[in-house]
N, C-alpha and C. Protein backbone atom coordinates (compact mmCIF):
# COMPACT_ATOMS: atom_id res chain seq x y z
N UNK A 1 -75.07 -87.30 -142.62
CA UNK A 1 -73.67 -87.65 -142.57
C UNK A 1 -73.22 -88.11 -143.95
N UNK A 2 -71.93 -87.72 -144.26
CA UNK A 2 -71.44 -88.53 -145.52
C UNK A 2 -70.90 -89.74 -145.88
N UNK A 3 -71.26 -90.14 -147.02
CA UNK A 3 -71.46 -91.08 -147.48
C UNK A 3 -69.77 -91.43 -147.63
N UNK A 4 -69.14 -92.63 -147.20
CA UNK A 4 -67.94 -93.17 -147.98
C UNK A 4 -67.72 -94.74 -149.12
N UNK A 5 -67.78 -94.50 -149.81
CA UNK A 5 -67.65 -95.58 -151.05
C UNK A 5 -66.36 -96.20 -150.74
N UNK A 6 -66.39 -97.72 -150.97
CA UNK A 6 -65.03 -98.60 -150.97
C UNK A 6 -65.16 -99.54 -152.14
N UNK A 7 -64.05 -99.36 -153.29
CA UNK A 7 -64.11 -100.61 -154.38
C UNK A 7 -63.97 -101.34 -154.24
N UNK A 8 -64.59 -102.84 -154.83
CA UNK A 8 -64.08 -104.02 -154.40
C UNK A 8 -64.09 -104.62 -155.99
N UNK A 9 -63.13 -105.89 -155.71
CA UNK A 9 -62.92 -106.20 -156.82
C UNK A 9 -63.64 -107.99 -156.58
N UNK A 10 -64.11 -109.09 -156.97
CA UNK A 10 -64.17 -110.05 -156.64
C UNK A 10 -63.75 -110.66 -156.91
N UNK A 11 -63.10 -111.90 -156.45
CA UNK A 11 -61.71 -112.57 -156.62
C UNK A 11 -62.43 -114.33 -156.97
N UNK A 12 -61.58 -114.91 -157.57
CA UNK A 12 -62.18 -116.48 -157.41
C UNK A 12 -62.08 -116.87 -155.92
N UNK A 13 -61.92 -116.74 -154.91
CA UNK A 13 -61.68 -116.79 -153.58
C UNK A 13 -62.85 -116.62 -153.15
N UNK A 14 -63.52 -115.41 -153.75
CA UNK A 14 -64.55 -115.08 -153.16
C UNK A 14 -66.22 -116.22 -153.39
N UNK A 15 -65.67 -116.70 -154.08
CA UNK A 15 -67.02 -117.21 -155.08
C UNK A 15 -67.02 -118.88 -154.77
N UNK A 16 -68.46 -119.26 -154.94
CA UNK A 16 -68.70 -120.54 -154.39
C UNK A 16 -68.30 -121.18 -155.50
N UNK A 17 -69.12 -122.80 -155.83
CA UNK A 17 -69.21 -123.29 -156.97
C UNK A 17 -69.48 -123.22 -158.66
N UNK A 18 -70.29 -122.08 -157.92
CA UNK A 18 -71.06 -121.46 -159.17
C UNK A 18 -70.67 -119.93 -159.80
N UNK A 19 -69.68 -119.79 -159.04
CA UNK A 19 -69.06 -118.67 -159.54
C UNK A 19 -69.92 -117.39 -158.95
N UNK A 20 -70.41 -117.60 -158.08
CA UNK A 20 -71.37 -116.65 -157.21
C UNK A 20 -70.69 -116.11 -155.96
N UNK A 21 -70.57 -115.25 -155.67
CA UNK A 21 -69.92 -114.60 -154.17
C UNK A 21 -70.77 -115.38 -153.10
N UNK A 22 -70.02 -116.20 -152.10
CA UNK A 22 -70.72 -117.09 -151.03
C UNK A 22 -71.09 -115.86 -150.46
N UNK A 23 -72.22 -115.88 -149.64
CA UNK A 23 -72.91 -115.13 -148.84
C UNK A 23 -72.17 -114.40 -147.85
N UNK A 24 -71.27 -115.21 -146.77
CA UNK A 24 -70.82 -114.76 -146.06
C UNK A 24 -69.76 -113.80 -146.36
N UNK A 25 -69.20 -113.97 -147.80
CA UNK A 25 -68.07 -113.24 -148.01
C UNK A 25 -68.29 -111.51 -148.34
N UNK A 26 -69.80 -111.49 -148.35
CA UNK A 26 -70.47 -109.97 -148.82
C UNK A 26 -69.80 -109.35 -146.97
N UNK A 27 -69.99 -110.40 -146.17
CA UNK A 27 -70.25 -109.58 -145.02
C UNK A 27 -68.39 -109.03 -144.61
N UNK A 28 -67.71 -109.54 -145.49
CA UNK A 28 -65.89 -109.46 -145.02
C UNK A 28 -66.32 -108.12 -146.35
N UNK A 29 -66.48 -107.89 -147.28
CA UNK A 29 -66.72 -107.08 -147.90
C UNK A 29 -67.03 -105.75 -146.83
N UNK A 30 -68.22 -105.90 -146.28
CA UNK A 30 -68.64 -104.43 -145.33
C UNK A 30 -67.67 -104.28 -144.29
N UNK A 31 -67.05 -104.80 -143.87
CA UNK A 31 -66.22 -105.49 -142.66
C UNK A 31 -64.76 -104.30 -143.18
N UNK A 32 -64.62 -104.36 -144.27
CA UNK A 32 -63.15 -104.19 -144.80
C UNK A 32 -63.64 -102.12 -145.43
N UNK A 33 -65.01 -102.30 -145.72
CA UNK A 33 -65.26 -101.14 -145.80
C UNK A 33 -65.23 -99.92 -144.65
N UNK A 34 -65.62 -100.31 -144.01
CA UNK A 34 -65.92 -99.38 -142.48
C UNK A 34 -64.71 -99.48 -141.57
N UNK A 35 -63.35 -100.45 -141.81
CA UNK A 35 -62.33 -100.41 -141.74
C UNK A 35 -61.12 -99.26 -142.16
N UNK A 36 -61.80 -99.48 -143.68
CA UNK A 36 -61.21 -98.01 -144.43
C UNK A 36 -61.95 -97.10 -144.45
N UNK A 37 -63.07 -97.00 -144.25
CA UNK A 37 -63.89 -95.82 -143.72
C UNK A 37 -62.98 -94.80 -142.49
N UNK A 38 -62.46 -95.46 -141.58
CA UNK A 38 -61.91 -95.18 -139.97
C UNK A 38 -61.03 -94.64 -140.41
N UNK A 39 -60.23 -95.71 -141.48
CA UNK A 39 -58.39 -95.37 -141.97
C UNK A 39 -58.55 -93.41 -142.05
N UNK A 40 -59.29 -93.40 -143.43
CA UNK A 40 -59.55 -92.45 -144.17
C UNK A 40 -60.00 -91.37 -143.19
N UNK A 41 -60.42 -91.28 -141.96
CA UNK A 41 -60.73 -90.30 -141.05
C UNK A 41 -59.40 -90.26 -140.09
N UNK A 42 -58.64 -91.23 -140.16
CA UNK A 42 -57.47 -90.54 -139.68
C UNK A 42 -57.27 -91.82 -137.97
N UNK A 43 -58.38 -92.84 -137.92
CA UNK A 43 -58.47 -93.36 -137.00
C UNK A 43 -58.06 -95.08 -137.01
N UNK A 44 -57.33 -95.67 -136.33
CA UNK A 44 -56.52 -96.44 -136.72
C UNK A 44 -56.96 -97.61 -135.27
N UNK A 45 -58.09 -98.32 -135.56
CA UNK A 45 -58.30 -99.76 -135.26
C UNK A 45 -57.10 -100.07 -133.72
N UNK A 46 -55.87 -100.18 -134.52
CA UNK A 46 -55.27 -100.86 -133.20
C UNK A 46 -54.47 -99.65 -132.43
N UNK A 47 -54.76 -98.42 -132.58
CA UNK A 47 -53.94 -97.54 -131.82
C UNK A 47 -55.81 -97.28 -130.69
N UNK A 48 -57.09 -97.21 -131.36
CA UNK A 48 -57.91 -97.37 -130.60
C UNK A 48 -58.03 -98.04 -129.33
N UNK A 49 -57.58 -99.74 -129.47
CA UNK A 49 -57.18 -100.43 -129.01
C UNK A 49 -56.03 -100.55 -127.51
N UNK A 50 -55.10 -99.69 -128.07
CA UNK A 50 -53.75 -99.91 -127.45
C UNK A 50 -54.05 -98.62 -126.45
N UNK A 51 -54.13 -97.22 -127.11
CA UNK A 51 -54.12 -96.32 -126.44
C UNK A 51 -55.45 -95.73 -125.87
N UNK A 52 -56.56 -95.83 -126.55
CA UNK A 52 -57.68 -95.63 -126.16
C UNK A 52 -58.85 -96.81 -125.44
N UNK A 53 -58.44 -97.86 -125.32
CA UNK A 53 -58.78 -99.05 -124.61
C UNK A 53 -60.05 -99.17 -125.47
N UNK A 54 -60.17 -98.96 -126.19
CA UNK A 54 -61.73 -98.97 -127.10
C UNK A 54 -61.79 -100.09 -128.30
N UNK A 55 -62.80 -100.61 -128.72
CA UNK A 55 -62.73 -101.57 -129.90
C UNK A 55 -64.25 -101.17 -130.58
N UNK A 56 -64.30 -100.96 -131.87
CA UNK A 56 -66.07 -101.58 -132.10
C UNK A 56 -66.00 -102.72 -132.67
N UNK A 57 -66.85 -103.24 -131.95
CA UNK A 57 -67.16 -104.65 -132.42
C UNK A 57 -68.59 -104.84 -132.99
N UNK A 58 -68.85 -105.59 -133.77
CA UNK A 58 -70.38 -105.77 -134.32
C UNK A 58 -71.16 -106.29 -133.74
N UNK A 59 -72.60 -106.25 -133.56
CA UNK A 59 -73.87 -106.23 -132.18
C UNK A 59 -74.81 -106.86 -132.82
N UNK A 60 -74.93 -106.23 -134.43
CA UNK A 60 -75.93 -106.80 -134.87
C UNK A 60 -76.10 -106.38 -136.35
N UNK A 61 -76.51 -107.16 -137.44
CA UNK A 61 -76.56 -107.11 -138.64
C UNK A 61 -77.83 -107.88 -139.64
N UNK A 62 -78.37 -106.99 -140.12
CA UNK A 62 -79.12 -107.28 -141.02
C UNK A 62 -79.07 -107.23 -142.53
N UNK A 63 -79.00 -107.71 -143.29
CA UNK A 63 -78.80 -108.09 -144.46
C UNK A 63 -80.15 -108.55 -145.50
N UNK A 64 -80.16 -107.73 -146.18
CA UNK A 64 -80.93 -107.94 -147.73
C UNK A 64 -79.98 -108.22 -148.88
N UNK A 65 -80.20 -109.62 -149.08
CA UNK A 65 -79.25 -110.39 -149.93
C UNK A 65 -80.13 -109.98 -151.23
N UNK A 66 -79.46 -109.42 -152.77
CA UNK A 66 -81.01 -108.73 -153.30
C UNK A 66 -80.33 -109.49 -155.05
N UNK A 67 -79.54 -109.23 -155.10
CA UNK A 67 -78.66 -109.70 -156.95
C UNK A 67 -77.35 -110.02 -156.08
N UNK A 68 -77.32 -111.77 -157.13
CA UNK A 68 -75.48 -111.96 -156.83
C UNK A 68 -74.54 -111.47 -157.57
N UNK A 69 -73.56 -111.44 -156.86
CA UNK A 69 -72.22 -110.50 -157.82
C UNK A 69 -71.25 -111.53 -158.08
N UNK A 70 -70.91 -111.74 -159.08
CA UNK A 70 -69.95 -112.65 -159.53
C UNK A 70 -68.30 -112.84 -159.78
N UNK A 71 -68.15 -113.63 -160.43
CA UNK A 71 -66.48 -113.13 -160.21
C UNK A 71 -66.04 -112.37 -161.34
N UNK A 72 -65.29 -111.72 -160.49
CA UNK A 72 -64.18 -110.79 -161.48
C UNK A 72 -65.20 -109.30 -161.70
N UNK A 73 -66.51 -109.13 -160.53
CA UNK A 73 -67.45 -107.80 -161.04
C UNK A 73 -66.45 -107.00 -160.14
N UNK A 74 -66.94 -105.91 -160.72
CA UNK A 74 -66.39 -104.54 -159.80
C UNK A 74 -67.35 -103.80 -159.14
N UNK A 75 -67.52 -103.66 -158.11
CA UNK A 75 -68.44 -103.61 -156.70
C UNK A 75 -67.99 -102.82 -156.18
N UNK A 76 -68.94 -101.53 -155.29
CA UNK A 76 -68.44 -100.87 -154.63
C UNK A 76 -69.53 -100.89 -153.51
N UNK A 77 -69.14 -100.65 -151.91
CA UNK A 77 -69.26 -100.41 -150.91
C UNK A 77 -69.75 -98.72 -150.04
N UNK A 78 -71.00 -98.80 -150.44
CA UNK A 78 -70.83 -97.68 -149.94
C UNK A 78 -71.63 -97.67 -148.33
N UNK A 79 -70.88 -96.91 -147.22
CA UNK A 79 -71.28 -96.43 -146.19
C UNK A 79 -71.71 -95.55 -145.71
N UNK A 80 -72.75 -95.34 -144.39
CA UNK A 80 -73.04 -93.93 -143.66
C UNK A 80 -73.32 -94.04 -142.30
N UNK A 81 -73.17 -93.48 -141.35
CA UNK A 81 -73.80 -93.15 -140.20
C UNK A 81 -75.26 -93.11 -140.54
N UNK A 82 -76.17 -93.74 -139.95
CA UNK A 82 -77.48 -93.56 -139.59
C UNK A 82 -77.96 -93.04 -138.26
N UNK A 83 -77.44 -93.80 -137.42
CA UNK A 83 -77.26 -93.03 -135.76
C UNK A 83 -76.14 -93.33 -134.71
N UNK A 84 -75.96 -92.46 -133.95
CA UNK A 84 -75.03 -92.69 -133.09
C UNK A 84 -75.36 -92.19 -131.80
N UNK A 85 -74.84 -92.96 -130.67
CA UNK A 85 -75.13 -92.88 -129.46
C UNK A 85 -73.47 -92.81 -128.87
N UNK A 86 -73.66 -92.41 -127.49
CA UNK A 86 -72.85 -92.50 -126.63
C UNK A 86 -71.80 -93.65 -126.58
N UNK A 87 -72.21 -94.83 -126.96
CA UNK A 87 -71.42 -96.04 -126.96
C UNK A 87 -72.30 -96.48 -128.37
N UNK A 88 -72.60 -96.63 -128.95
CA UNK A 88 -72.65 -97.60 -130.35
C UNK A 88 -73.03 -96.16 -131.69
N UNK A 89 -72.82 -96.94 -132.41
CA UNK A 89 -73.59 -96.24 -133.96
C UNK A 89 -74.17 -97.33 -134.90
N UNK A 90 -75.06 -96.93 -135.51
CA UNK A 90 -75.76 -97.48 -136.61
C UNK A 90 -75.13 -97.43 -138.03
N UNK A 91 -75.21 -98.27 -138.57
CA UNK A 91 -74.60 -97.91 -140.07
C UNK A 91 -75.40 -98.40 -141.67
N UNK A 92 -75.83 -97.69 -142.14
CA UNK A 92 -76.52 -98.44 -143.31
C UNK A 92 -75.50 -98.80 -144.64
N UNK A 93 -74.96 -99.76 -145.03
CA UNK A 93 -74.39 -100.03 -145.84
C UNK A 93 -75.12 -100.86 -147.47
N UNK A 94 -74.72 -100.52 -148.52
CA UNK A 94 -74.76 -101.10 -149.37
C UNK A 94 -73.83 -101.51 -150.50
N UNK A 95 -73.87 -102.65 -151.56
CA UNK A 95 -73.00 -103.25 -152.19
C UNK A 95 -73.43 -103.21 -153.39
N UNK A 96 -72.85 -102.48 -153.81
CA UNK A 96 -73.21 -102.12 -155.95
C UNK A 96 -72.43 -102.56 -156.57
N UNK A 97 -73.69 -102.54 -158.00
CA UNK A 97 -72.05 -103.17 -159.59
C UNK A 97 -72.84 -102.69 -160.12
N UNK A 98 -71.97 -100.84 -160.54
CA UNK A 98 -72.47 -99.93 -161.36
C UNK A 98 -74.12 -99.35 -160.21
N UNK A 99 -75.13 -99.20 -161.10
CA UNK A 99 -76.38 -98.73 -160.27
C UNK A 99 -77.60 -99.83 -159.52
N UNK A 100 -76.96 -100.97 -160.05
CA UNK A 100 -77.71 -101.81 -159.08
C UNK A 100 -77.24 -102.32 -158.03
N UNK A 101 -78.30 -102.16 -157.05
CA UNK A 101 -78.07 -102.66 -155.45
C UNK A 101 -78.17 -104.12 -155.26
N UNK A 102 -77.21 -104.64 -154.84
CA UNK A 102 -76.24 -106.71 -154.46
C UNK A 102 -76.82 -106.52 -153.45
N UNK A 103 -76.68 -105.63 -152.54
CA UNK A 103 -76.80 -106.80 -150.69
C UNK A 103 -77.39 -105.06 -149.97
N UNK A 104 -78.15 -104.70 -149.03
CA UNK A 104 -78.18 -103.74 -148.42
C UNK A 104 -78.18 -104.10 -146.61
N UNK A 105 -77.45 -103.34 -146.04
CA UNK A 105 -77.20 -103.98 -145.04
C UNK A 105 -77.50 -102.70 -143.81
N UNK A 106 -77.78 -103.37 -142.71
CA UNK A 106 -77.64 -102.07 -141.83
C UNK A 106 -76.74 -103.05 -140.28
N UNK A 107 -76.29 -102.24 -139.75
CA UNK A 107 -74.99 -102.83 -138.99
C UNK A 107 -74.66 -102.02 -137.94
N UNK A 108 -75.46 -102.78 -136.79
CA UNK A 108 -75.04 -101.51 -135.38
C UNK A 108 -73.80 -101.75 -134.91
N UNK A 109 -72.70 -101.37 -134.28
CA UNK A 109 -71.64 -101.30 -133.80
C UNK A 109 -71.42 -100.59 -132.68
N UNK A 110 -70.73 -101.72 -131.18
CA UNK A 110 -71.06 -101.58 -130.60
C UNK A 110 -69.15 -101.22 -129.64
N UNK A 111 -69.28 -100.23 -129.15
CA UNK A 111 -67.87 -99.91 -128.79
C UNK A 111 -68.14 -100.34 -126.87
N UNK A 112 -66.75 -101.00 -127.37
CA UNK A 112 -66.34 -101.73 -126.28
C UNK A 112 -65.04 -101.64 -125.46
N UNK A 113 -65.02 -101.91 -124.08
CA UNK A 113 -63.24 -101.93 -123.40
C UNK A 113 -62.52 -102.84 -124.44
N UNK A 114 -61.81 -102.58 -124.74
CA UNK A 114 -60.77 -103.46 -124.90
C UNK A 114 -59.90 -104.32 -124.67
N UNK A 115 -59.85 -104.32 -123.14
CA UNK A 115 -59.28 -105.05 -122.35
C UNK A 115 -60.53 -105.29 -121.34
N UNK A 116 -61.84 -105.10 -121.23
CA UNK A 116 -62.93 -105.81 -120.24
C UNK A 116 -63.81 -106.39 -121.01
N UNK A 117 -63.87 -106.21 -122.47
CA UNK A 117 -65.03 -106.40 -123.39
C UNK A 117 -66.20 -106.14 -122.80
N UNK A 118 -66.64 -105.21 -122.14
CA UNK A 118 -67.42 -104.61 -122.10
C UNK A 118 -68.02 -102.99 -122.35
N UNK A 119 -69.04 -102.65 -122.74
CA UNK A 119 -69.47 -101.40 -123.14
C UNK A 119 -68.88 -100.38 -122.57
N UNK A 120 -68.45 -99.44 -124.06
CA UNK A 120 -67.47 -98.10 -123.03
C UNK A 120 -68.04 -96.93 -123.76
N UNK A 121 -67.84 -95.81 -123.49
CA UNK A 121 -68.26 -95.12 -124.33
C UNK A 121 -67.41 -94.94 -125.43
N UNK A 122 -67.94 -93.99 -126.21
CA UNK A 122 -67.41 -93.42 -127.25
C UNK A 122 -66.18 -92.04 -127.31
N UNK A 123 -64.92 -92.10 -127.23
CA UNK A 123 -64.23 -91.10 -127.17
C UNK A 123 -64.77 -89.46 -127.46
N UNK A 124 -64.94 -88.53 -126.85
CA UNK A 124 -65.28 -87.19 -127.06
C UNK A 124 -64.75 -87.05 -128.70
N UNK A 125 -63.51 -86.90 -128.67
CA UNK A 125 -62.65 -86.71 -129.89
C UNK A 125 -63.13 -87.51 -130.91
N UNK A 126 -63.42 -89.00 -130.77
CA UNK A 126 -63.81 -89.53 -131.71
C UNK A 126 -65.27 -89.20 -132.10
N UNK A 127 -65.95 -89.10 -131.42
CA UNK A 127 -67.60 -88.19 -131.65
C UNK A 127 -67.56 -87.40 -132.34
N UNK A 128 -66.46 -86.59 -132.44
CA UNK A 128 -66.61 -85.51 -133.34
C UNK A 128 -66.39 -85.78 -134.07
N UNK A 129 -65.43 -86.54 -134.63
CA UNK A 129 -64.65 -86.88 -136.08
C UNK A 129 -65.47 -88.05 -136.50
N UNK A 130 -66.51 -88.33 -136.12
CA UNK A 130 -67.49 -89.25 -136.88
C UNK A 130 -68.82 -88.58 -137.10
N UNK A 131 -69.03 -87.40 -136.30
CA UNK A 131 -70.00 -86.36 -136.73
C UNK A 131 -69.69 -85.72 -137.79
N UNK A 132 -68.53 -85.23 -138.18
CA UNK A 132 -67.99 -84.51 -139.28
C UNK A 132 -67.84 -85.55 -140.26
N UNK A 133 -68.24 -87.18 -140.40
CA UNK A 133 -67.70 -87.58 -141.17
C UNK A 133 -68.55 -87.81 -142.49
């Protein structure tokens, strides 16, 4: 599956005391990537929601915290499908500045009712357009 890259820029917002990106903020980083990952395929979060009763929500995440990125670096996000099932997909993500690897992450996602929060499947239509993606 292909790969989608997201730039990030790091903000003093982002960064602790030390001028270091707080930990948790890597994870609003992947969060905002696979967001625009969806955009960019044409699939839109709250019309999922509204008209397709569907949400993914996150299940589970692992993280290799590896070099910190500091403020004001320019970072990019890149994503992929690793696997996908009927109701969830896998995602391996990582966080660069230039060719070295910040954080590598892998991130199952788990699609849900929207209105039962519980496990639904995965739209036919949307299967495809995340197979092609």
């Amino acid at each position: 599956m292909n790969e989608f890259v997201w730039p990030v820029r790091v903000y003093w917002e982002d960064t602790d005391a030390g001028g270091v990106v707080y930990y948790a903020n890597y994870l609003k980083f992947l969060e905002r990537a696979r967001s625009e990952w969806l955009r960019t395929l044409g699939i839109h979060q709250r019309e999922l929601a509204t008209q397709e009763d569907v949400l993914f929500v996150v299940r589970r995440v692992e993280v290799d915290y590896l070099k910190p990125a500091r403020f004001e670096d320019a970072l990019a996000v890149q994503s992929r499908i690793t696997e996908m099932g009927r109701a969830s997909l896998t995602m391996a993500q990582q966080i660069r500045r230039g060719d070295e690897v910040l954080l590598s992450a892998q991130v199952k996602l788990a699609c849900v009712s929207a209105s039962a929060m519980r496990p639904a499947k995965i739209p036919p239509y949307l299967l495809v357009k995340l197979n092609d993606a």
